[in-house]
Protein backbone atom coordinates (compact mmCIF):
# COMPACT_ATOMS: atom_id res chain seq x y z
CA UNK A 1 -110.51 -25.01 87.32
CA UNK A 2 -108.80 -21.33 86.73
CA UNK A 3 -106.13 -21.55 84.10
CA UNK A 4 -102.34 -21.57 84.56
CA UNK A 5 -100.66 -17.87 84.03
CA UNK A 6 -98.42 -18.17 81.06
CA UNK A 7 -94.75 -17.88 81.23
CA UNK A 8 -93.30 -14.34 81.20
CA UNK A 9 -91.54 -14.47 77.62
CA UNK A 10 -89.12 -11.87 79.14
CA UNK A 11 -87.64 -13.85 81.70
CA UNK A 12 -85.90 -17.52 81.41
CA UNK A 13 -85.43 -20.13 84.16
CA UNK A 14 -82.88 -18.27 86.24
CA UNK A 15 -85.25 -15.18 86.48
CA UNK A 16 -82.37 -12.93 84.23
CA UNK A 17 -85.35 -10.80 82.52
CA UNK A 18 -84.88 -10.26 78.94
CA UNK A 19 -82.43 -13.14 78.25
CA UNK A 20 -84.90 -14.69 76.21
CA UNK A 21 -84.03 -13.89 72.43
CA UNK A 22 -80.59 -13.20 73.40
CA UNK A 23 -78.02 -16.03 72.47
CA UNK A 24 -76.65 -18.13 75.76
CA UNK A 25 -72.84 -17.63 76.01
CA UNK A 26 -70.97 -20.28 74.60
CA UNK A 27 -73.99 -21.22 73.18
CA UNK A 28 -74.24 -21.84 68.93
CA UNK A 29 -75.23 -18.63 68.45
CA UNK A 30 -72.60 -16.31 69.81
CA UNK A 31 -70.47 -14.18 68.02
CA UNK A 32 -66.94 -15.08 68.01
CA UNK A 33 -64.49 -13.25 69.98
CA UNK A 34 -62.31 -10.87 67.64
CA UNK A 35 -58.84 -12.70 67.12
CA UNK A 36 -57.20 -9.12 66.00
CA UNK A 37 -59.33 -6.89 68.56
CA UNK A 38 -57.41 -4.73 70.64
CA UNK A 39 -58.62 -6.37 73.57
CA UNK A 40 -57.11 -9.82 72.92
CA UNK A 41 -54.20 -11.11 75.18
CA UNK A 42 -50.80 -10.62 73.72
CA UNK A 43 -49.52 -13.87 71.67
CA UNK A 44 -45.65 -14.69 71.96
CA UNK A 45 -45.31 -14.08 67.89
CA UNK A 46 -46.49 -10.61 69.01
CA UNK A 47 -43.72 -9.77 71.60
CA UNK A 48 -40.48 -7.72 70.75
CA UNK A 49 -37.58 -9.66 70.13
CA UNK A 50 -35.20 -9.77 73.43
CA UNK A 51 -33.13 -7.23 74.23
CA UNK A 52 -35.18 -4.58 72.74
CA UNK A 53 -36.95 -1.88 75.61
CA UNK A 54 -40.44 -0.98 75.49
CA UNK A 55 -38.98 2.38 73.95
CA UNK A 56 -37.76 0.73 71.15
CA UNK A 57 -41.24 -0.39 70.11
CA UNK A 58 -43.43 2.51 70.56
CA UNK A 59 -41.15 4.55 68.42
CA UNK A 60 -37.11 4.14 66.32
CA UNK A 61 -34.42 5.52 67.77
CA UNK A 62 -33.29 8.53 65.87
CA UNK A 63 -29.57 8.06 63.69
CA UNK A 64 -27.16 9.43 65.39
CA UNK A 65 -24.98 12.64 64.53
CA UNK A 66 -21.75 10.34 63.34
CA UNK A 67 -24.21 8.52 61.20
CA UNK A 68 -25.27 11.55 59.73
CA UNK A 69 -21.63 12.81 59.00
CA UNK A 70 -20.30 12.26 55.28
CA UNK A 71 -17.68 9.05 55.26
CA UNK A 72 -15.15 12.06 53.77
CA UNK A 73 -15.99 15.62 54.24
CA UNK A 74 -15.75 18.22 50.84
CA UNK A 75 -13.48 20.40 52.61
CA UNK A 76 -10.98 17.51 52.17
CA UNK A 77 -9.84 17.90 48.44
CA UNK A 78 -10.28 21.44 48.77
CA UNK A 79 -7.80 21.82 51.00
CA UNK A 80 -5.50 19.71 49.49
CA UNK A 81 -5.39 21.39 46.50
CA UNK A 82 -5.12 25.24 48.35
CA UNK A 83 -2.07 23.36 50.19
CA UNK A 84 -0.65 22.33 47.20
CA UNK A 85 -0.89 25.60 45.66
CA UNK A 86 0.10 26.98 48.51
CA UNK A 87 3.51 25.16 49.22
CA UNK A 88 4.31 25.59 45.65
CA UNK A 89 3.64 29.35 45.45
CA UNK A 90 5.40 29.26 48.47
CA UNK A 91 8.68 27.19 47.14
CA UNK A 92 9.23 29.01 43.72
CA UNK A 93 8.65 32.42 45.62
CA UNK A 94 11.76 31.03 47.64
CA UNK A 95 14.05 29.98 44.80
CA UNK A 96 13.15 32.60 42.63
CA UNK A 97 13.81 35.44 45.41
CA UNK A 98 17.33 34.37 44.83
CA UNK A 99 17.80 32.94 41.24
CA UNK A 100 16.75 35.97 39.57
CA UNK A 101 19.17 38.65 41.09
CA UNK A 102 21.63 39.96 38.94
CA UNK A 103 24.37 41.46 40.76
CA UNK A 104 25.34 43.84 37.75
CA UNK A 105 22.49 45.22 37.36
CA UNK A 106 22.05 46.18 40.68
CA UNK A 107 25.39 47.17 41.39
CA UNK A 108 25.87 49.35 38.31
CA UNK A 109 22.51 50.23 36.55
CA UNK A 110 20.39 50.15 40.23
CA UNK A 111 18.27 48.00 38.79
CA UNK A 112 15.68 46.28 41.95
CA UNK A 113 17.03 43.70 44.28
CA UNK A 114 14.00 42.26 45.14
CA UNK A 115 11.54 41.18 42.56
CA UNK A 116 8.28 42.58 43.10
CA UNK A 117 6.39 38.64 42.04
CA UNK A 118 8.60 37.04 44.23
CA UNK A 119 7.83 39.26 47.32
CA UNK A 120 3.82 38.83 46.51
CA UNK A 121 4.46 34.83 45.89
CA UNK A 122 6.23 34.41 49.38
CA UNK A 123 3.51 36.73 51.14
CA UNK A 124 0.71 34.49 49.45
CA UNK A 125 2.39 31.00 49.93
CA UNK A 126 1.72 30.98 53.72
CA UNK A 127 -1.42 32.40 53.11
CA UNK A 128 -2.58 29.91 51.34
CA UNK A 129 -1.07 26.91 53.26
CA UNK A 130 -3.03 28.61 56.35
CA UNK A 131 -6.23 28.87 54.51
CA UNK A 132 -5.42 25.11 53.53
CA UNK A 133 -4.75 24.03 57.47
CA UNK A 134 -8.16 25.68 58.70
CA UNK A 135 -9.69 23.84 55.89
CA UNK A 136 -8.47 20.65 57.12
CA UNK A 137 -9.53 21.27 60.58
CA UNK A 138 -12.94 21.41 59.27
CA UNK A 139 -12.17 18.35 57.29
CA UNK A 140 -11.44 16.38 60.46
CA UNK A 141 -14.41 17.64 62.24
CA UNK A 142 -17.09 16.71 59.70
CA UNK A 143 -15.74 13.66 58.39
CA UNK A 144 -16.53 10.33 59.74
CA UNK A 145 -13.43 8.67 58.75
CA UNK A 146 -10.93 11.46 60.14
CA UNK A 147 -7.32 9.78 59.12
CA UNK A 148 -7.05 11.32 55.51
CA UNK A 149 -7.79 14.66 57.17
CA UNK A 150 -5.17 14.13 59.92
CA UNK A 151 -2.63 13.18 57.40
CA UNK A 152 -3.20 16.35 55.51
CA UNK A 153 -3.13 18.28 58.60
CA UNK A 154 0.11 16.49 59.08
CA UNK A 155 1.29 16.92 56.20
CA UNK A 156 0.43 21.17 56.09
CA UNK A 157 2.46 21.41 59.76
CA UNK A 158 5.21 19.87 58.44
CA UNK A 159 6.08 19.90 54.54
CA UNK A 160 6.27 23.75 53.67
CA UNK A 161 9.35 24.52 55.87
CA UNK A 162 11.04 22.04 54.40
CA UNK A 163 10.42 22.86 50.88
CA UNK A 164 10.73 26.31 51.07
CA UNK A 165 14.28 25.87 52.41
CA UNK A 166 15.24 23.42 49.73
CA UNK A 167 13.99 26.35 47.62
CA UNK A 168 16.42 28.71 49.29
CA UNK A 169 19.07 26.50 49.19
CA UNK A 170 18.62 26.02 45.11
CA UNK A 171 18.08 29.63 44.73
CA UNK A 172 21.64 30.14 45.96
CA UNK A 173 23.21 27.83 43.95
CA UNK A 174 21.69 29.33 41.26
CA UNK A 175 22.25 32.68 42.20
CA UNK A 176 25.82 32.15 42.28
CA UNK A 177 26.20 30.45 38.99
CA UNK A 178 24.47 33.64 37.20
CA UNK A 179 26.94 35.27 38.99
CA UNK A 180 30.19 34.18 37.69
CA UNK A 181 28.94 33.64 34.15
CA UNK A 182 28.05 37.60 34.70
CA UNK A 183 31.77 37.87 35.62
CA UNK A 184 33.07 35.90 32.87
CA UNK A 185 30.89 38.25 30.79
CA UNK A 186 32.02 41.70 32.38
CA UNK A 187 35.15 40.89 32.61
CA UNK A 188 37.32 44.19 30.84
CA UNK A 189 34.44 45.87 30.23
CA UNK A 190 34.05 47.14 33.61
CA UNK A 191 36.49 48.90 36.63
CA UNK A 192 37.06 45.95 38.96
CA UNK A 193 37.05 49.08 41.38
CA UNK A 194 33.81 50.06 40.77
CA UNK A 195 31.93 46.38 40.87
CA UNK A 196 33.65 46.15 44.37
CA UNK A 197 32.76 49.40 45.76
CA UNK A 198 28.86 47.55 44.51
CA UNK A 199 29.70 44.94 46.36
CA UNK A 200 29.94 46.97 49.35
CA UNK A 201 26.80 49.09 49.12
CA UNK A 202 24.97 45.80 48.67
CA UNK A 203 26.25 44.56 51.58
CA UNK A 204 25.80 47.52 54.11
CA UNK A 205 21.97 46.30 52.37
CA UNK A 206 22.06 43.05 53.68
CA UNK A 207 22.88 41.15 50.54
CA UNK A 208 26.11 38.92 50.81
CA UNK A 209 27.46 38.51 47.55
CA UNK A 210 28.36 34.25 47.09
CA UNK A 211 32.24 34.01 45.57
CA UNK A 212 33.10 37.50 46.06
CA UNK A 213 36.84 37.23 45.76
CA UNK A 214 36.35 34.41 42.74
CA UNK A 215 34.52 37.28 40.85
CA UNK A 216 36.44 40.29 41.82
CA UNK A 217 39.76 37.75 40.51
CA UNK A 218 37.49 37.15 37.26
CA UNK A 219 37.07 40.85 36.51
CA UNK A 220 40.84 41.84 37.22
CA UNK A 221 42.11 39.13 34.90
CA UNK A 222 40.30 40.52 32.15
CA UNK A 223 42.08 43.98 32.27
């Protein structure tokens, strides 16, 4: 009786060759599949929260410009300090224009009618205060919260004028009180004649003398 040919070691029952030595699937022997593999199917703990794009994942959205900006800009305080110095160069230039004329000594020793500081203050004041408003403007544009810089832009268009008039109007007053205590102090030292004929020159000048006739009476009364 011939013998029986061996089994092929290299083949198992369902005639896959070379399955023998290699672990059945399923079987006690396999490997495990790889829970954090990148071929595993997406887990619901794994998925973006709702409302959030696919965009939003792969990579952050970049902060915005306005984020970026400062809450209050440095040009702020800056240019509230060149408008303050500003109006007030601008004010004093105003009152001071006026308060420091001396009729007398223009009229009789030709002494200046315009002081030189006062001319340069009321040239720089509204230099200043416009230095101060562009300022501002870049103050609004850089800061995230804008309403302090409006204000001061506000507050730039509208505050100088007013000062600098209340600076006039003071000057005057003051002008005309150095006046007649001038008179009170010329009077009989000097020809009435003479002051008035002053009076006049100043006024083909443009300068108005304030209580003309009340210090033209002073100086006759003390001949």
């Amino acid at each position: 009786m011939s013998a029986l040919p061996s089994p092929d070691p290299s083949a198992d029952l369902d005639g896959d060759p070379g399955a023998v030595g290699r672990p059945a699937l399923g079987g006690a022997g396999a490997p495990e599949a790889d829970a954090t593999g990148p071929g595993r199917p997406m887990q619901f703990a794994d998925a973006p929260p709702m409302g959030w794009g696919v965009e939003d994942v792969v990579e952050p959205r970049a902060p915005s410009r306005r984020a970026r900006r400062p809450r209050i800009s440095r040009a702020l305080p800056v240019g509230v300090v060149i408008g303050l110095l500003g109006t007030g160069v601008l004010t004093w230039g105003c009152y001071d224009l006026l308060a420091s004329v001396d009729v007398f000594d223009v009229a009789l020793d030709g002494a200046p009618l315009i002081n030189r500081v006062d001319a340069v203050m009321i040239v720089l004041g509204p230099l200043l205060l416009l230095i101060a408003f562009i300022t501002a403007i870049v103050a609004l544009v850089r800061s995230a919260v804008r309403w302090p810089a409006a204000l001061l832009v506000i507050a730039l268009l509208l505050a100088p004028l007013p000062l600098a008039g209340a600076g006039l109007v003071q000057g005057t007053r003051t002008f005309k009180e150095e006046t007649m205590a001038s008179a009170n102090a010329y009077a009989g030292r000097v020809d009435p004649q003479t002051v008035d004929a002053a009076f006049d020159r100043l006024r083909d000048r443009g300068v108005s003398v304030p209580g003309r006739d009340k210090i033209m009476e002073i100086l006759r009364s003390g001949e």
